[in-house]
Protein backbone atom coordinates (compact mmCIF):
# COMPACT_ATOMS: atom_id res chain seq x y z
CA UNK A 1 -12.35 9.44 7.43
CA UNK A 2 -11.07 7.80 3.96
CA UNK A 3 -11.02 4.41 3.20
CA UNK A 4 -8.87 3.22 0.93
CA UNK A 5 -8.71 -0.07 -0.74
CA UNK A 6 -5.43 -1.26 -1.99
CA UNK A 7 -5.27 -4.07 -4.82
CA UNK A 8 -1.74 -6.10 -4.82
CA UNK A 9 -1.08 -8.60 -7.29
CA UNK A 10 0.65 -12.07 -6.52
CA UNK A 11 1.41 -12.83 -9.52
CA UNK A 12 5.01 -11.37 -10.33
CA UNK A 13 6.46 -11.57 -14.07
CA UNK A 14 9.72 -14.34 -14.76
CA UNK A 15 8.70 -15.99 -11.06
CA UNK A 16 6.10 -17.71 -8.95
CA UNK A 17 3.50 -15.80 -7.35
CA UNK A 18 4.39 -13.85 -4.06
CA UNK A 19 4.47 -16.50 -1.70
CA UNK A 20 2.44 -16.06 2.05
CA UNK A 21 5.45 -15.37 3.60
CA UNK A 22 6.59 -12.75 1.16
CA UNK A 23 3.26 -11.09 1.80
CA UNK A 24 3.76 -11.33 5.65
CA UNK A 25 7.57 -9.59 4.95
CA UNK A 26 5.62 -7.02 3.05
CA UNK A 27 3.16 -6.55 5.80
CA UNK A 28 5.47 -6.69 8.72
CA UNK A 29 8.04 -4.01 6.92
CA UNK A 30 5.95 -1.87 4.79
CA UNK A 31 2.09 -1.65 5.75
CA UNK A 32 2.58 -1.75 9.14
CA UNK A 33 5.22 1.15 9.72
CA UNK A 34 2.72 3.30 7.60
CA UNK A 35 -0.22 2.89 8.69
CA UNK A 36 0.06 1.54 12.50
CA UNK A 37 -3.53 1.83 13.22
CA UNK A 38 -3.88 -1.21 11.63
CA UNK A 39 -5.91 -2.39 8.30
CA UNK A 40 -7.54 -5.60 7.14
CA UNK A 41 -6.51 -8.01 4.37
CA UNK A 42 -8.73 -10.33 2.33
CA UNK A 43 -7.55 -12.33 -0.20
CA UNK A 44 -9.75 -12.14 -3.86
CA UNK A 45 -8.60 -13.26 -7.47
CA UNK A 46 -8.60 -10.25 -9.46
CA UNK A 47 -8.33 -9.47 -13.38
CA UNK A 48 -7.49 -6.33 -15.28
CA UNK A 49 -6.36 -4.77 -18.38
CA UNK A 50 -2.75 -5.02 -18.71
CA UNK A 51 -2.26 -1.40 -20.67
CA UNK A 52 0.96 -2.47 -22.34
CA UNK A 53 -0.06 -5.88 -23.65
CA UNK A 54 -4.16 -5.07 -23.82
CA UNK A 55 -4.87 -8.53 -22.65
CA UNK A 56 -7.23 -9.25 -19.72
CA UNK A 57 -5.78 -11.61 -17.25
CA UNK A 58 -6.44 -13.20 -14.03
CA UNK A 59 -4.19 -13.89 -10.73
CA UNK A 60 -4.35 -14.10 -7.06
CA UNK A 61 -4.55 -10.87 -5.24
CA UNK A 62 -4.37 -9.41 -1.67
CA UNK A 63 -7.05 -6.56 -0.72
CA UNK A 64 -6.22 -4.67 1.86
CA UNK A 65 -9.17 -2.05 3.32
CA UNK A 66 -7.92 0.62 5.64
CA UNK A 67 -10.01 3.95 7.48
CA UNK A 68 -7.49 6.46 8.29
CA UNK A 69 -8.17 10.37 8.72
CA UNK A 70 -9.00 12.39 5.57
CA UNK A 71 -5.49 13.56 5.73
CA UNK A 72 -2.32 14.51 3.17
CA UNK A 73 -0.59 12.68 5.97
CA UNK A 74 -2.42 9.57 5.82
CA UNK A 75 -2.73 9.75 1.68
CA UNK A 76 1.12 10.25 1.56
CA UNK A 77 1.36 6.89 3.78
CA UNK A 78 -0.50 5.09 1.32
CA UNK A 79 1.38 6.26 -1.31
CA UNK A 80 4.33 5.06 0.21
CA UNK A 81 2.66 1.46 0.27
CA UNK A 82 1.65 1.36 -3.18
CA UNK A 83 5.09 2.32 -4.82
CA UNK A 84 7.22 0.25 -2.41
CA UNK A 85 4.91 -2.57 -3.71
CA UNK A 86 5.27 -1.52 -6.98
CA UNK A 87 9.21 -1.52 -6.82
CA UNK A 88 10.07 -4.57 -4.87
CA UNK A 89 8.06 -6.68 -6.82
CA UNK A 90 8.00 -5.37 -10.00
CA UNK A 91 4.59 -4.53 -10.87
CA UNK A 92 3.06 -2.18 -13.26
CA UNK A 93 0.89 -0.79 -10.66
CA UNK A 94 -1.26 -1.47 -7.33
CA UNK A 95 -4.87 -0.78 -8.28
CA UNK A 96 -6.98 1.58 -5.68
CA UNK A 97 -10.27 3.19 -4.95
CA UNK A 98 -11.24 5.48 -1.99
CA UNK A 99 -13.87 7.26 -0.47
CA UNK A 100 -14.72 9.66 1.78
CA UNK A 101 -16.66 7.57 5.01
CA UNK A 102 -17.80 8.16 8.32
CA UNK A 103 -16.92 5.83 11.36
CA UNK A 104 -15.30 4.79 14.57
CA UNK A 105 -13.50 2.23 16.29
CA UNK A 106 -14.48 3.19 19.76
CA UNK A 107 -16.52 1.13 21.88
CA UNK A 108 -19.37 3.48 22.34
């Protein structure tokens, strides 16, 4: 398996922050359709570099932690996530680490 973690800012340049139902829109549209096997989202406060302005700043942000197969399949879903993020809210990026991981959801 590969989990992924998937760092979404909420705070969005020339507006207020992505509101909860926004992220729910998002969720419901987007994460769900591509990656059905569902995923878990925690909500942190985040800083980073901004690369164009070099300033460190701080803002709300939604984690979301997903184990799918070690797959091109699954890594092109996530993919899909990250830029339709990136494009309907206008962000410079969606910040993400993986690694490889063994585990189940089964029962036994």
């Amino acid at each position: 398996m590969r989990v992924y973690e998937l760092y979404f800012a909420r705070a969005i340049e020339g507006r207020a922050d992505l509101t909860d139902a926004e992220w729910v829109t998002f969720r419901n549209t987007v994460i769900i359709p591509n990656l059905p096997a569902g995923s878990t989202v925690l909500d942190g406060e985040g800083a980073w570099l901004n690369p164009q302005t070099h300033a460190t700043s701080s803002e709300p942000t939604k984690v979301l932690v997903v184990a799918v197969p070690d797959t091109t399949r699954s890594a092109t879903a996530i993919q899909r996530v990250r830029t339709a993020y990136v494009t309907t809210f206008h962000q410079i990026s969606v910040g993400m680490t993986s690694q490889s991981s063994c585990g189940s959801f089964d029962p036994e």
